[in-house]
N, C-alpha and C. Protein backbone atom coordinates (compact mmCIF):
# COMPACT_ATOMS: atom_id res chain seq x y z
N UNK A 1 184.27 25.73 139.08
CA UNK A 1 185.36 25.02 138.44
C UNK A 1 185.42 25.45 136.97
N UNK A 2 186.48 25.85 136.87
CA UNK A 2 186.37 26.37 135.46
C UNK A 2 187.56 25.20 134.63
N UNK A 3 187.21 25.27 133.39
CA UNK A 3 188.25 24.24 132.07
C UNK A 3 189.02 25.14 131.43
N UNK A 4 189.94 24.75 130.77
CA UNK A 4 190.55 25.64 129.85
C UNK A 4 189.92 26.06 128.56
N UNK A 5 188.38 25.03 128.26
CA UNK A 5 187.99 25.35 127.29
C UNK A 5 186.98 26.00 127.53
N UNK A 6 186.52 26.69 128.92
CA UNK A 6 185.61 27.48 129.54
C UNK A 6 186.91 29.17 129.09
N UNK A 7 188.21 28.46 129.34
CA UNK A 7 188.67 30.46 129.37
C UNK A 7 189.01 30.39 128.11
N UNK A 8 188.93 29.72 127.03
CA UNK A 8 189.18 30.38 125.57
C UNK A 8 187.75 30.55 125.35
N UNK A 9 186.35 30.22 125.34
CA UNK A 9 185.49 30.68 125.53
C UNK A 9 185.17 32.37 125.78
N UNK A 10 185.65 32.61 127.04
CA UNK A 10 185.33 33.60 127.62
C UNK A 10 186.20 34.62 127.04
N UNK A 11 187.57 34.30 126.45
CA UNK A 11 188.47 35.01 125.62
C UNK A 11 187.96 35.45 124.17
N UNK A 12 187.25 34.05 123.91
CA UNK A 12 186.48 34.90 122.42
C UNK A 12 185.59 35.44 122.68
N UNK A 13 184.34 35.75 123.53
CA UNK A 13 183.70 36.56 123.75
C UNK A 13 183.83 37.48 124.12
N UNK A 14 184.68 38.03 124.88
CA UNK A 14 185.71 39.03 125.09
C UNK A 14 186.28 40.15 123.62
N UNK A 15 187.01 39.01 122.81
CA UNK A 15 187.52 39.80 121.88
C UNK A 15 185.91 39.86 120.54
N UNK A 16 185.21 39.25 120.86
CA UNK A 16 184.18 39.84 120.17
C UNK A 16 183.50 41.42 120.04
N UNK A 17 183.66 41.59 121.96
CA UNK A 17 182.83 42.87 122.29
C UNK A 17 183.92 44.20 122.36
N UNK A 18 185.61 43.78 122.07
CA UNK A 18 186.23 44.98 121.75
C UNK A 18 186.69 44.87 120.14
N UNK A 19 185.62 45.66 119.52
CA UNK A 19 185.52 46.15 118.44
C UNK A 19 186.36 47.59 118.05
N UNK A 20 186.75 47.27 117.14
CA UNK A 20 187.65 48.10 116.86
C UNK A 20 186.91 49.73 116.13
N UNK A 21 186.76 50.75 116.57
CA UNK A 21 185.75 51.99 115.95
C UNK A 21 186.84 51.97 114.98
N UNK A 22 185.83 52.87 113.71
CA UNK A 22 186.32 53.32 112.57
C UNK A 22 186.26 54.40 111.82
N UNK A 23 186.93 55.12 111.39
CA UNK A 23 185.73 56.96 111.15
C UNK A 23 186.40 56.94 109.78
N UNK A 24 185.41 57.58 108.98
CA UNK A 24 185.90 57.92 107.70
C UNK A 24 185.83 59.26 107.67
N UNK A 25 186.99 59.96 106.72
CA UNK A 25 187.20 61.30 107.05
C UNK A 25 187.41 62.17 105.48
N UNK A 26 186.76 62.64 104.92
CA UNK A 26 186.73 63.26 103.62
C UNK A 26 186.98 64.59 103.26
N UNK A 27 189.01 64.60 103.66
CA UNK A 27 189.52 65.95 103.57
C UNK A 27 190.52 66.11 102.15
N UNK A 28 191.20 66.98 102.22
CA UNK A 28 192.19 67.15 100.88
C UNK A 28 193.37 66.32 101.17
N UNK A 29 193.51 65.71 102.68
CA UNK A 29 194.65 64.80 102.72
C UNK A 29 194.73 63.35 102.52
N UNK A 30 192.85 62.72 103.01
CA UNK A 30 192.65 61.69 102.90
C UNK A 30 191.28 61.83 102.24
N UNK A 31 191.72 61.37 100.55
CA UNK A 31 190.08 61.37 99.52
C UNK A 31 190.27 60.36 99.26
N UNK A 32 189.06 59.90 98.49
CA UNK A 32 188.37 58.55 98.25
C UNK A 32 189.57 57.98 97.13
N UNK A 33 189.69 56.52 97.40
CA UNK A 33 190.43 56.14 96.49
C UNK A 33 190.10 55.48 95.13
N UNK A 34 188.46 55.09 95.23
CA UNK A 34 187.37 55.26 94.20
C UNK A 34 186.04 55.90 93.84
N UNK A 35 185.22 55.63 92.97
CA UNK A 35 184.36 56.83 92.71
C UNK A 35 183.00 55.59 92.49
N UNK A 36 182.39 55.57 93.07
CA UNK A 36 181.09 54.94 92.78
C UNK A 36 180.01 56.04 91.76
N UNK A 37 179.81 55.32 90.58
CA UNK A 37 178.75 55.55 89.67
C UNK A 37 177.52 55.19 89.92
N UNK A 38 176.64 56.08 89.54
CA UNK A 38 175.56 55.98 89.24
C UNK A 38 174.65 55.25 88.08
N UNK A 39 175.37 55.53 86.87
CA UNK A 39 174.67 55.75 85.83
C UNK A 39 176.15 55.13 84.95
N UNK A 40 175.98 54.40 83.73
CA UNK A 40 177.29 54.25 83.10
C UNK A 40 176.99 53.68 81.41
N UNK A 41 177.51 54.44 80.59
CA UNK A 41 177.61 54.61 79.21
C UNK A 41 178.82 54.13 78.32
N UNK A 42 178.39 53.39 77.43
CA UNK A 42 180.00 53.06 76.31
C UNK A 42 179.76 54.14 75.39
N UNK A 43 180.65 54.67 74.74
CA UNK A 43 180.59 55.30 73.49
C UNK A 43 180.83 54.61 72.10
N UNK A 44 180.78 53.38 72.49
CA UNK A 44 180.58 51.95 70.78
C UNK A 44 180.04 50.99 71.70
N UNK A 45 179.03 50.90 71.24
CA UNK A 45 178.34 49.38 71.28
C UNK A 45 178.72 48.58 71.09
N UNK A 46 179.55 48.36 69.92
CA UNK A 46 180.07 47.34 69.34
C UNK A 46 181.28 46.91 70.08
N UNK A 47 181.79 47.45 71.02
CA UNK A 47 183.20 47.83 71.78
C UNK A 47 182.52 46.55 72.76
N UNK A 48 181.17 46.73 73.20
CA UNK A 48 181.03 46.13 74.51
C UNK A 48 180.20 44.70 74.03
N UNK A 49 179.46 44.78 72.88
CA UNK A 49 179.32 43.66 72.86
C UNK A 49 180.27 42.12 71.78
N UNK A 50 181.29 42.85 71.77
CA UNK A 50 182.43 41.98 71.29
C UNK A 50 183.44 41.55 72.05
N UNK A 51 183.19 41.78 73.74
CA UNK A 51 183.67 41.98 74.74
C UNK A 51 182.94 40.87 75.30
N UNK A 52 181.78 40.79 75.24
CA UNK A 52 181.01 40.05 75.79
C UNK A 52 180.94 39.05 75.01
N UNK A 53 180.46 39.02 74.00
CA UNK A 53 180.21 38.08 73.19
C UNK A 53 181.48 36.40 72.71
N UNK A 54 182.62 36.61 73.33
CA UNK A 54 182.93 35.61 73.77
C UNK A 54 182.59 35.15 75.13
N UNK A 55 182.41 36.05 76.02
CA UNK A 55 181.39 34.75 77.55
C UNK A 55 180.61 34.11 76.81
N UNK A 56 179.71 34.76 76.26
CA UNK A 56 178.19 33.92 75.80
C UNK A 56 178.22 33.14 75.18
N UNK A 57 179.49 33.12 74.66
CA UNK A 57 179.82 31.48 73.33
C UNK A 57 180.39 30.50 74.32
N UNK A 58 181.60 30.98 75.12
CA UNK A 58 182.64 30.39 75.62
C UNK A 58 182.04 29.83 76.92
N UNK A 59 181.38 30.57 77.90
CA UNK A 59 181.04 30.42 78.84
C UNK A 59 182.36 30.96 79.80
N UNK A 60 183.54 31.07 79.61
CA UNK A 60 184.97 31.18 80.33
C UNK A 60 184.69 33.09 80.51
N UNK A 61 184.96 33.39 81.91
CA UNK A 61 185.44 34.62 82.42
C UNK A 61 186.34 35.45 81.62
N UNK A 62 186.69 36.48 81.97
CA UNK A 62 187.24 37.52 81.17
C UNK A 62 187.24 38.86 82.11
N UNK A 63 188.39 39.72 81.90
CA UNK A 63 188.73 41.09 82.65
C UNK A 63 189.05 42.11 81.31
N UNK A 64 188.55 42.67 82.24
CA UNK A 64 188.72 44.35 81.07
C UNK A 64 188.83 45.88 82.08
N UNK A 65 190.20 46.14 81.80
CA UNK A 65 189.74 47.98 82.36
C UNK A 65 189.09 48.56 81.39
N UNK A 66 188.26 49.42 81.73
CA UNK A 66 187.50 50.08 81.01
C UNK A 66 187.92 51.31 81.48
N UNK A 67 188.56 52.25 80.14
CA UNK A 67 188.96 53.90 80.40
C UNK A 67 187.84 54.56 79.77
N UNK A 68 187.67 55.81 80.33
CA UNK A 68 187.07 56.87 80.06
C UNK A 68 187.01 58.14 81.07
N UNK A 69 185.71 58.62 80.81
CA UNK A 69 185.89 59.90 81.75
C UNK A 69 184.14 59.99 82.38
N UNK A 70 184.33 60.62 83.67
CA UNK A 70 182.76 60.96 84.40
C UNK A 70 182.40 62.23 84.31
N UNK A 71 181.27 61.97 84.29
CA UNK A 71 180.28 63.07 83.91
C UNK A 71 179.21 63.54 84.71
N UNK A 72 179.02 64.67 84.88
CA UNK A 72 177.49 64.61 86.36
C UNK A 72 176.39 64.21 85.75
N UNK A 73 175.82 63.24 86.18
CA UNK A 73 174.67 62.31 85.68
C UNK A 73 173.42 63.08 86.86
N UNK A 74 172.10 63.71 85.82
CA UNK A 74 170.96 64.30 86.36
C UNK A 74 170.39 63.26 86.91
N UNK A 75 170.26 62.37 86.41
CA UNK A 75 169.26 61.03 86.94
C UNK A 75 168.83 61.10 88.45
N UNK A 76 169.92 61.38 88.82
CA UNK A 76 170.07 61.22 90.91
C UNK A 76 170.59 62.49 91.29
N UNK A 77 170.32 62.74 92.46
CA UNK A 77 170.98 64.00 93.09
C UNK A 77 172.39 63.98 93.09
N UNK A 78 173.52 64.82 92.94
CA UNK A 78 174.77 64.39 93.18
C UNK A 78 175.28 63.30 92.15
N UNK A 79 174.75 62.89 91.49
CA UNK A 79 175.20 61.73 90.56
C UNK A 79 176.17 61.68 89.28
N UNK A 80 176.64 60.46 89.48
CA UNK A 80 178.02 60.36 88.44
C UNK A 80 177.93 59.41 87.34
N UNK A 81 178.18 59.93 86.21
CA UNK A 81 177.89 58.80 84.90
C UNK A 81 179.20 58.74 84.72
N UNK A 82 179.57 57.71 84.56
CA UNK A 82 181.15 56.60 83.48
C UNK A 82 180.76 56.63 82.10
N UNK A 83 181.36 57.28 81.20
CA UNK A 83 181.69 57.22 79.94
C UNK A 83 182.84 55.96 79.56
N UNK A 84 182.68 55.18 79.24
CA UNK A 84 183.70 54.22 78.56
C UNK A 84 184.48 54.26 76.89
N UNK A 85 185.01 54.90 76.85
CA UNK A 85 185.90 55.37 75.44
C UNK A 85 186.52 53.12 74.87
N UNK A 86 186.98 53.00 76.16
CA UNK A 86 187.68 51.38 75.55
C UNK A 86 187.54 50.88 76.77
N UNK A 87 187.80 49.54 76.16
CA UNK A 87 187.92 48.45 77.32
C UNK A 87 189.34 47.56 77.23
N UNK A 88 190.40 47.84 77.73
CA UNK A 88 191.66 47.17 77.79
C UNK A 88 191.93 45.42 78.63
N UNK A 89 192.27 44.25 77.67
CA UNK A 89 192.05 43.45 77.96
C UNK A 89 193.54 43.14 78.22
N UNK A 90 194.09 42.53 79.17
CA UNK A 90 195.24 42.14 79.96
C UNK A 90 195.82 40.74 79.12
């Protein structure tokens, strides 16, 4: 004897075990749409901790893009350092 709450049961277990595959593919048509760093540098100190230094008073959140340029960082095999020139606040 089965319930109706026996076949939504068996329906989610069902759609549990068809999983959807996924392949990632790293050609000239489809490249990464970000760059994970390794290693990451400001070029003013003072840039970043005047940036910060209202959290630590305020306690209140805050956003910043940070521009610059990457660099091959020795540290790691393959590795990428972030240079930060500024930090642009919205």
């Amino acid at each position: 004897m089965s319930t109706e709450s026996d076949d939504a049961y068996v329906s989610g277990r069902e759609f549990l075990n068809k999983k959807k595959i996924q392949t990632l593919t790293f050609d000239n048509h489809n490249h990464e749409t970000h760059r994970h760093v390794d290693n990451i540098t400001f070029e003013n100190g003072n840039m970043v901790n005047c940036f910060l230094e209202y959290w630590r008073s305020s306690g209140h959140q805050r956003i910043g893009f940070l521009y610059g340029r990457y660099e091959i960082y020795d540290g790691v095999p393959l590795g990428v350092r972030a240079v930060v020139a500024a930090i642009y606040e919205p």
